[in-house]
Protein backbone atom coordinates (compact mmCIF):
# COMPACT_ATOMS: atom_id res chain seq x y z
CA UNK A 1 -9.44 -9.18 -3.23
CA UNK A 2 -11.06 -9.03 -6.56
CA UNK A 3 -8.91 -6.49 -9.33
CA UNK A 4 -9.78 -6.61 -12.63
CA UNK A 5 -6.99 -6.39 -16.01
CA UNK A 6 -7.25 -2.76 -16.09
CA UNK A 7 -6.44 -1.79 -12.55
CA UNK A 8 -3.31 -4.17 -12.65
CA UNK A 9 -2.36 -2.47 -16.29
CA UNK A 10 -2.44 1.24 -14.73
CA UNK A 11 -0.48 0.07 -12.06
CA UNK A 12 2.18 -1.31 -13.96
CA UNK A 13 1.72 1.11 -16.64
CA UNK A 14 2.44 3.90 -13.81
CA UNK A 15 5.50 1.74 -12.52
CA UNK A 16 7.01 1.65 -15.57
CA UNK A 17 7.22 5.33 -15.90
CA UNK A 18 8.27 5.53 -12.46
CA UNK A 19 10.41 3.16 -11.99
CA UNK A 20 13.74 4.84 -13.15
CA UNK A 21 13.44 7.58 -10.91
CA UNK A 22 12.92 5.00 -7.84
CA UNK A 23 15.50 2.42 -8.98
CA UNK A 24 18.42 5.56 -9.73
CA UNK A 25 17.20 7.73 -6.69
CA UNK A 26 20.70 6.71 -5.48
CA UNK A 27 20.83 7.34 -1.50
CA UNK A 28 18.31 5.55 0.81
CA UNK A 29 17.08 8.25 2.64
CA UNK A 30 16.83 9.67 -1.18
CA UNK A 31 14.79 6.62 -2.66
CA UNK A 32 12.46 7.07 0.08
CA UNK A 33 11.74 10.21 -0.58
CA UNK A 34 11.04 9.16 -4.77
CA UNK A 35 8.78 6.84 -3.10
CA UNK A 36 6.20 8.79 -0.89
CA UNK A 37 6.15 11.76 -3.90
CA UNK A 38 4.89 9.35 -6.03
CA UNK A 39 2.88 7.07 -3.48
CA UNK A 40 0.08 9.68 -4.14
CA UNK A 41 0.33 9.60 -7.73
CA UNK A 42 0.05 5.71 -7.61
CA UNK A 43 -2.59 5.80 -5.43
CA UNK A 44 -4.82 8.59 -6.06
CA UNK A 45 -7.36 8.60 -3.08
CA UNK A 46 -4.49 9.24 -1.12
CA UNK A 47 -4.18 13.32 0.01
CA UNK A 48 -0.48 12.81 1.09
CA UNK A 49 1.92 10.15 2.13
CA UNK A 50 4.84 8.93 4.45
CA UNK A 51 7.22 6.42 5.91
CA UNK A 52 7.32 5.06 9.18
CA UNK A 53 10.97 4.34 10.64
CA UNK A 54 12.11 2.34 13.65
CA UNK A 55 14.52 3.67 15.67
CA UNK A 56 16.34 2.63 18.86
CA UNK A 57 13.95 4.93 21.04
CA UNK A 58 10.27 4.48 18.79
CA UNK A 59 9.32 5.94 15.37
CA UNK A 60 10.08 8.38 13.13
CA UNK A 61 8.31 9.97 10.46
CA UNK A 62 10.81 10.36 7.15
CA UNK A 63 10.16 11.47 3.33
CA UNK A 64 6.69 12.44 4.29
CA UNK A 65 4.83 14.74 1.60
CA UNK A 66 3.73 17.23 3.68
CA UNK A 67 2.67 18.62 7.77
CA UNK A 68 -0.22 16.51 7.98
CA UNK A 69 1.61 13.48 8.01
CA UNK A 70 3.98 14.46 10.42
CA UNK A 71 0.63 15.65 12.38
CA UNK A 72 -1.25 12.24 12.14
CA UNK A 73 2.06 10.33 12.63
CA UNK A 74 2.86 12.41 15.88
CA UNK A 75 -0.52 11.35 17.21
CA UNK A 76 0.72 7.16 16.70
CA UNK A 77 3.95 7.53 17.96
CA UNK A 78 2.79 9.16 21.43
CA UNK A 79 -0.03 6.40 22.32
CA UNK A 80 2.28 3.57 20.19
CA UNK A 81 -0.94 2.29 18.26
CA UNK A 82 -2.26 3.22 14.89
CA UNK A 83 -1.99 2.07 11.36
CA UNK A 84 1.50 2.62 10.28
CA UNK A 85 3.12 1.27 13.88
CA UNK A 86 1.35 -1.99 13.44
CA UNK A 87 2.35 -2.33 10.10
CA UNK A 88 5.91 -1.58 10.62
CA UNK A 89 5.69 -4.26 12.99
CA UNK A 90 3.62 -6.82 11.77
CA UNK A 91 3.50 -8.64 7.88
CA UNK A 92 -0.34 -7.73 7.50
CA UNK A 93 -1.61 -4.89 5.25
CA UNK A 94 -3.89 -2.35 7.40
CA UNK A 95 -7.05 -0.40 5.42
CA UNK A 96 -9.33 1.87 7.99
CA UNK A 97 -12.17 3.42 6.14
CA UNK A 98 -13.16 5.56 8.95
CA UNK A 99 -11.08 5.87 12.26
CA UNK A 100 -13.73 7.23 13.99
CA UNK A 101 -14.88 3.74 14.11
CA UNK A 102 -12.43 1.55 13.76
CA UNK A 103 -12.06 -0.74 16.67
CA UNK A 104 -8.57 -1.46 16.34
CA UNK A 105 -7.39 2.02 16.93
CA UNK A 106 -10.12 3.53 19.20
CA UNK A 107 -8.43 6.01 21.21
CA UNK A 108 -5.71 6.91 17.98
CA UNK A 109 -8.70 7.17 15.70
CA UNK A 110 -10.68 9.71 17.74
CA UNK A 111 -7.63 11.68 18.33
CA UNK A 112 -7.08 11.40 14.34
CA UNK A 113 -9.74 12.35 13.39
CA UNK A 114 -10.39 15.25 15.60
CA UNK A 115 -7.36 16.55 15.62
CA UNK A 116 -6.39 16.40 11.93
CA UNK A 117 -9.44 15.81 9.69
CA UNK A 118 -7.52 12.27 8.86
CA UNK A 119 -10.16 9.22 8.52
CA UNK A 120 -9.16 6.83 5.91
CA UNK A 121 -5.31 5.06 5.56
CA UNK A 122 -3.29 2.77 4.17
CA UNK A 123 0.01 0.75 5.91
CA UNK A 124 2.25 -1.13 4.35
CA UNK A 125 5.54 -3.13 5.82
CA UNK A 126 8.46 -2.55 3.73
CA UNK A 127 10.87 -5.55 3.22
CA UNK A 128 13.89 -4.88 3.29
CA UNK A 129 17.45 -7.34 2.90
CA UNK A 130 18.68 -6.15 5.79
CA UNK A 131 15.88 -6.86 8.93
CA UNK A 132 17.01 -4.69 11.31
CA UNK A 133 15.58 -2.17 9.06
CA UNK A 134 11.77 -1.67 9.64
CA UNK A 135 9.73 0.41 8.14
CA UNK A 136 6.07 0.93 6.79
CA UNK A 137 4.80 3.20 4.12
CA UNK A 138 1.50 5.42 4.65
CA UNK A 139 -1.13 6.70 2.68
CA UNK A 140 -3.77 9.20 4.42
CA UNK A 141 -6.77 10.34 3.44
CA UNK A 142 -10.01 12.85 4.86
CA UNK A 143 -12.59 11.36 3.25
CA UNK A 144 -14.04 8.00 4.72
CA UNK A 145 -14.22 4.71 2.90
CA UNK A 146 -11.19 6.71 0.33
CA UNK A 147 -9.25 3.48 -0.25
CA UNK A 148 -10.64 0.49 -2.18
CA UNK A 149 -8.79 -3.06 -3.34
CA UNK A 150 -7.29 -2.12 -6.13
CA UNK A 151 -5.59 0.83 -4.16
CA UNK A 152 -4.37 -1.66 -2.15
CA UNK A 153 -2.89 -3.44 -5.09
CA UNK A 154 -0.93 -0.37 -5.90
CA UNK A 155 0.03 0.76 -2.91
CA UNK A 156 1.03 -2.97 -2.41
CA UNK A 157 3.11 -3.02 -5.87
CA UNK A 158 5.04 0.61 -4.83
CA UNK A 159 5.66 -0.26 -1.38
CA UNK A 160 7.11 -3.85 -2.85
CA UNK A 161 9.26 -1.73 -5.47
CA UNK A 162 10.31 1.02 -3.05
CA UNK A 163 11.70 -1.42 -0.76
CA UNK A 164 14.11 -3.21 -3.54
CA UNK A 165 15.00 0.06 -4.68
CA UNK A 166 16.12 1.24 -1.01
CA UNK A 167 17.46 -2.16 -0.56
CA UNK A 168 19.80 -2.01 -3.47
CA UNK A 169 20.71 1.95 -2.65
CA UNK A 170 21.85 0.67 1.05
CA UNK A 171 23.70 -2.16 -0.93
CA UNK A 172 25.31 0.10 -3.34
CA UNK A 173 26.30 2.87 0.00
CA UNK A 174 27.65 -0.38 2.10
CA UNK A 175 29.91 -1.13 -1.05
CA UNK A 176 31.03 2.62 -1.23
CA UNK A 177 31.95 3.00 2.13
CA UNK A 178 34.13 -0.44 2.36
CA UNK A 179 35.60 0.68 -1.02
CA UNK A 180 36.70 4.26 0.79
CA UNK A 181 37.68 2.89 4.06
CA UNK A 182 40.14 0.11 1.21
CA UNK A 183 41.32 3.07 0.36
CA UNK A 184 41.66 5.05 3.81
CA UNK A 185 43.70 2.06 4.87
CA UNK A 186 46.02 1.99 2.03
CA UNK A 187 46.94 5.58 2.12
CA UNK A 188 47.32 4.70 5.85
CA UNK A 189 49.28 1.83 5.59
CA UNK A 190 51.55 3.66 2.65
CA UNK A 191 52.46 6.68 4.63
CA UNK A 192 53.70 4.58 7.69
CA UNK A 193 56.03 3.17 5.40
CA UNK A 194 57.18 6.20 3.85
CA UNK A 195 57.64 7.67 7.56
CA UNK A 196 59.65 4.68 8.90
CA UNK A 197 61.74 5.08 5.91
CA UNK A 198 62.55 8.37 6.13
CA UNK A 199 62.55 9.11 9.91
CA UNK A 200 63.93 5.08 10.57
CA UNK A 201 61.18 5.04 13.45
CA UNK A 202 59.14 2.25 14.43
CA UNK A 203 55.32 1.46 12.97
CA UNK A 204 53.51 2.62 15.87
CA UNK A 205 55.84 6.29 16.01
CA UNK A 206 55.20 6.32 12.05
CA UNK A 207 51.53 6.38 12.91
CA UNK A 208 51.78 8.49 15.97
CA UNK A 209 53.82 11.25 13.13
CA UNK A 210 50.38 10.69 11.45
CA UNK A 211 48.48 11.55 14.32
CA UNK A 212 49.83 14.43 16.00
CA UNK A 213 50.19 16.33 12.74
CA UNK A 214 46.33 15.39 12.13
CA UNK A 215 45.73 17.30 15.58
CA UNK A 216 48.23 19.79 14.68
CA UNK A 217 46.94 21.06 11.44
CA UNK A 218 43.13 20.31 12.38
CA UNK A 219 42.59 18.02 9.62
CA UNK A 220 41.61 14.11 9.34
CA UNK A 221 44.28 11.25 9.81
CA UNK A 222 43.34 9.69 6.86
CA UNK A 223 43.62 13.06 4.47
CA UNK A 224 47.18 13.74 5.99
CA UNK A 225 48.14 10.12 5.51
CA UNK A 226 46.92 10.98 1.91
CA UNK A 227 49.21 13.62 1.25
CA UNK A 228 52.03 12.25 2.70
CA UNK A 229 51.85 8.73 0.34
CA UNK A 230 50.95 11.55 -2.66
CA UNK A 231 54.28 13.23 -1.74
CA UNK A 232 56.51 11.28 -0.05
CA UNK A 233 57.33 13.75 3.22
CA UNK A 234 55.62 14.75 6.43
CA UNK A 235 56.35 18.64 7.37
CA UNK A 236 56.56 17.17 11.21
CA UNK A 237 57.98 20.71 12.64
């Protein structure tokens, strides 16, 4: 794959203005998003964009840009074949410039094309820290022949970006949640102590206190396990 200076400048040039938005989009499922709005901006010949998810039971389409996606994607996840499933699954970059010839995908090409006007895309694996995590990012196009090397190159240099940027919003949610569920537990552990001080029960009917007035009043364990550490009594009538 031959690129020449100025096709690697826009690229970077474009990630650069880009890459704030990506890097701060803050929740996954929020990065991803960033990431397939401006997939098409990146990559031009694209007419719309989305992500390819694993799941325990297949695929799922998220973040995509708009119903033709979810149209072409549909098409995939029914036969299991196509573009985007076999880069989800696989290291390898996949280019068709015209599924209604592409040997690869016969019966998923036909149906593409037919069906939705789609002939020309672009897959790329996402790598992610965590492996259990696969996904691919999409590009689509109508026109045949729409995607050349150096929109490879950028779709390559997004989909690379995209995936540390998701990779450091899952790190950043993993840390939240321990840090709340620290904090759950302290609350916990605090109002069991104030209980068995003031009712001179046990641990375990300190924490069943907890509970039944959690099922009483309709409200979570740990928030009534808050109040009672914030003010020292349990209204247990």
């Amino acid at each position: 794959m031959t690129i020449d200076d100025r096709a690697v400048s826009r690229v970077l040039t474009i990630l650069s203005d880009i890459g704030p938005e990506i890097a701060n989009a803050g929740r996954p499922d929020r990065a991803l998003e960033v990431i397939t709005r401006h997939a098409t901006t990146v990559v031009p010949s694209s007419a719309c964009a989305g992500i390819t998810r694993a799941t325990n039971s297949g695929f799922e389409t998220v973040a995509p840009t708009d119903q033709l996606t979810l149209r072409v994607d549909a098409i995939q996840y029914e036969l299991a074949s196509g573009p985007c499933v076999d880069a989800a699954l696989t290291d390898a970059v996949f280019r068709a410039g015209d599924l209604r010839q592409d040997p690869r995908w016969p019966e998923f090409g036909a149906r593409a094309a037919e069906q939705t006007g789609v002939l020309s895309m672009l897959s790329f694996r996402m790598f992610f820290e965590d492996v259990d995590h696969i996904a691919a990012l999409n590009l689509y196009a109508v026109e045949p022949d729409a995607f050349d090397s150096e929109d490879e190159l950028a779709g390559l240099a997004i989909t690379t970006f995209g995936a540390l940027a998701v990779t450091s919003a899952r790190r950043q949610e993993r840390i939240t949640n321990l840090e709340r569920a620290l904090e759950s537990n302290r609350d916990i552990g605090v109002a069991i102590g104030v209980l068995m001080g003031l009712h001179r029960v046990t641990r375990e009917e300190a924490f069943d206190l907890l509970r039944l007035a959690s099922q009483a009043r309709h409200r979570k364990l740990v928030d009534i396990a808050h109040d009672v550490a914030q003010t020292g009594s349990l209204d247990i009538s």
